[in-house]
Protein backbone atom coordinates (compact mmCIF):
# COMPACT_ATOMS: atom_id res chain seq x y z
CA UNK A 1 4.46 23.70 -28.63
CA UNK A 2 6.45 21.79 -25.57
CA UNK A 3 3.39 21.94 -23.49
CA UNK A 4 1.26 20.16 -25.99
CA UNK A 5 4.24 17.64 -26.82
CA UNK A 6 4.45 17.11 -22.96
CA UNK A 7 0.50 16.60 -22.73
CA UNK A 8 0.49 14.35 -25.58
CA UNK A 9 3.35 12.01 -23.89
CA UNK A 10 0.87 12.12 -20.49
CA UNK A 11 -1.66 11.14 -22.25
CA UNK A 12 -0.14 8.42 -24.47
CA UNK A 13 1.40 7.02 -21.24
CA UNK A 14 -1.74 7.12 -19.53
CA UNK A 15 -3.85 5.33 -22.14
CA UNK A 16 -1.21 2.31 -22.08
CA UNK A 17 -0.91 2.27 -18.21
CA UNK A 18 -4.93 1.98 -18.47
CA UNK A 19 -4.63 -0.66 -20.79
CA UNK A 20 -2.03 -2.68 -19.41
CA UNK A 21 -4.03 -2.66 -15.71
CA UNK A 22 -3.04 -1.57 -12.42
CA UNK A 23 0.41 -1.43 -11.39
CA UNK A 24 1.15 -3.35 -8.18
CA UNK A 25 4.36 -2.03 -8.03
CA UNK A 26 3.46 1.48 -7.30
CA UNK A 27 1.92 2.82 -3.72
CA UNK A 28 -1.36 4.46 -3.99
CA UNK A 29 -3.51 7.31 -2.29
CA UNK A 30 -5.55 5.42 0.18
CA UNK A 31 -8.90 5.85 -2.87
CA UNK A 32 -7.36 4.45 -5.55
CA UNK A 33 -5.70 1.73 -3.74
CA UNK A 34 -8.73 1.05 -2.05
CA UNK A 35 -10.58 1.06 -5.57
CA UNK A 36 -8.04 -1.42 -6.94
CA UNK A 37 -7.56 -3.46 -4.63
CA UNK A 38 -11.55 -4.19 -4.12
CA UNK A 39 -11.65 -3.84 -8.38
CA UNK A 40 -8.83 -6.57 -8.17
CA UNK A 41 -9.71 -8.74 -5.40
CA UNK A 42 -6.44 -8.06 -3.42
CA UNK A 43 -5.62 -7.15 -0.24
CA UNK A 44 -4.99 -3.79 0.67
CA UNK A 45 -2.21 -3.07 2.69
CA UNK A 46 -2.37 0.44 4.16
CA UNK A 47 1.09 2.12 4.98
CA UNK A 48 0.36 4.89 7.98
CA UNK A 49 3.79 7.26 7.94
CA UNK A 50 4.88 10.74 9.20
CA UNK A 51 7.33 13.24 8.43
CA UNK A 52 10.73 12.87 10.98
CA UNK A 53 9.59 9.02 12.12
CA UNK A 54 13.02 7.56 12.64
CA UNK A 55 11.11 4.04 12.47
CA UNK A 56 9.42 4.86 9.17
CA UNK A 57 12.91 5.91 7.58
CA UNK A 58 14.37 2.58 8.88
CA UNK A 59 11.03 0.86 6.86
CA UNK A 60 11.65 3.07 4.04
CA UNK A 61 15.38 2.64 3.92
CA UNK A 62 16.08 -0.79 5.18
CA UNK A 63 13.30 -3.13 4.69
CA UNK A 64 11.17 -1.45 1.29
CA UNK A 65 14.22 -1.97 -0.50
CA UNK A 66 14.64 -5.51 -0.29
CA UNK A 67 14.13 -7.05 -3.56
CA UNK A 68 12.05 -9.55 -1.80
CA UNK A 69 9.57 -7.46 -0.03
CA UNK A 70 9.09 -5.67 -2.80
CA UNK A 71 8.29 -8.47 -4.86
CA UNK A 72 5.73 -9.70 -2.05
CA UNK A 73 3.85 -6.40 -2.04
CA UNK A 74 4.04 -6.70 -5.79
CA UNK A 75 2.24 -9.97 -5.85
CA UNK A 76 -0.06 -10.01 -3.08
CA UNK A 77 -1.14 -6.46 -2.21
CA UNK A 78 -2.23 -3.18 -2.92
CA UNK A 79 -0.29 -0.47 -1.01
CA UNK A 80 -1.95 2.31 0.04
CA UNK A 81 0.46 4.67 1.40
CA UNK A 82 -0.74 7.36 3.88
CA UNK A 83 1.22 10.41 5.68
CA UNK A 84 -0.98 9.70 9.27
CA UNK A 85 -0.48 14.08 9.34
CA UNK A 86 -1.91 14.96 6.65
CA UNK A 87 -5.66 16.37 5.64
CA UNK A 88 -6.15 12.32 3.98
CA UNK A 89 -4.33 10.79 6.84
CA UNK A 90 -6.03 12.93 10.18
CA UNK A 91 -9.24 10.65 9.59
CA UNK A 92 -8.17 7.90 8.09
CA UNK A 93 -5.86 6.74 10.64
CA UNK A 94 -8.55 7.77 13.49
CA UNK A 95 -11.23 5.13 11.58
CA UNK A 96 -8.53 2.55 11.19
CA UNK A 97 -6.92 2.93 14.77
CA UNK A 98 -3.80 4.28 13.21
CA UNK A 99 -2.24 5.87 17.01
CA UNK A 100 1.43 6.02 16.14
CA UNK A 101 3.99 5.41 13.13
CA UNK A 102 4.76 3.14 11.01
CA UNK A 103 1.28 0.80 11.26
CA UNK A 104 0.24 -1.41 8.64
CA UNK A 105 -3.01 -2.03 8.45
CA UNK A 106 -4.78 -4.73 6.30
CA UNK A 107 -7.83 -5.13 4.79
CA UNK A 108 -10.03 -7.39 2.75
CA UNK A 109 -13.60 -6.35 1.05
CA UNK A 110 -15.64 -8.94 1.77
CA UNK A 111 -19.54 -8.40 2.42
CA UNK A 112 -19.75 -5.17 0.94
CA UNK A 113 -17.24 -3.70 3.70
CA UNK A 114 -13.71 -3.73 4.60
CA UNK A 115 -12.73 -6.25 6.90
CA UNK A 116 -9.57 -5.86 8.84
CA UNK A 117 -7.50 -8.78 8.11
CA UNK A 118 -4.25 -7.82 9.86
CA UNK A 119 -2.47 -5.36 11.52
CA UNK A 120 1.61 -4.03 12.77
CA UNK A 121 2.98 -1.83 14.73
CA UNK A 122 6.32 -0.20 14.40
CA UNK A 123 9.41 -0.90 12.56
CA UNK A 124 10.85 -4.02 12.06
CA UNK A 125 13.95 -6.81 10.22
CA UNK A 126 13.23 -7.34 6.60
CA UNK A 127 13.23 -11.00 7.54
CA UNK A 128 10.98 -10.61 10.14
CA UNK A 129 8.44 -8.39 7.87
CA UNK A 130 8.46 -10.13 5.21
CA UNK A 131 7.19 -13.29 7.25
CA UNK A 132 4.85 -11.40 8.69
CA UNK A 133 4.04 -10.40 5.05
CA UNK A 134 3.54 -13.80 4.19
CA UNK A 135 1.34 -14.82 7.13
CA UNK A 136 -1.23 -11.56 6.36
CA UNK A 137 -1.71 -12.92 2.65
CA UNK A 138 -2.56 -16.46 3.69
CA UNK A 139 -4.76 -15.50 6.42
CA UNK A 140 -6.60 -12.77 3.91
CA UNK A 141 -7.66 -15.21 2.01
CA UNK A 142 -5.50 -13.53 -1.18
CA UNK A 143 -4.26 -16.84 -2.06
CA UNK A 144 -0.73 -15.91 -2.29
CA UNK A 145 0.98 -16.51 1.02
């Protein structure tokens, strides 16, 4: 009887995340982020990370958590967010030129393809990030720089 209690609550929640659209605020498998963001007309910001990067702790601890970066990815992105070791990651960072960790790659659909609209490398200030942040969404054409 839990189980189907416990179903029932997944599937409730999953009907009124369905209705209520995407949630920007979440990070995505590189598919669905890609379908969203293309779906949505938003850039998609993909997030290459690896297990023991000292640099991608410092992203995740230091800069992610700032209220206003989060609030930029929120409004302007989709983030897809890819371990660069994994079976997902292996060829996705080899197509997108993903060599080391953290890299942030950017892209726009436009044309029927993915255009690359933007890229980083390495870790970086919140201040300094979130500019950068800023400049990527103007220049993608997102409209929300």
């Amino acid at each position: 009887m839990r189980t189907g209690i416990l179903g029932l609550i997944g599937f409730v929640y999953c009907v009124f995340s369905l209705a209520l659209g995407a949630d920007f605020s979440r990070w995505y498998a590189y598919a669905e982020a890609s379908r969203l963001a293309q779906q949505e007309g938003r850039t998609l910001l993909v997030y290459f990370w690896s297990h023991g990067c000292p640099y991608c702790e410092q992203m995740n601890t230091f800069v992610f958590s700032d209220p206003a970066v989060s609030r930029t990815l929120e409004r302007c992105f989709v983030v897809a967010s890819v371990d660069s070791q994994s079976p997902e990651g292996i060829p996705l960072a080899r197509q997108l030129r993903a060599l080391g960790t953290p890299t942030f790659v950017f892209l726009a659909y436009s044309g029927g393809r993915w255009q690359e609209t933007g890229r980083l490398l390495g870790s970086r200030p919140r201040a300094q990030f979130l500019a950068e942040l800023q400049q990527v969404s103007t220049q993608g054409g997102s409209g929300c720089g």
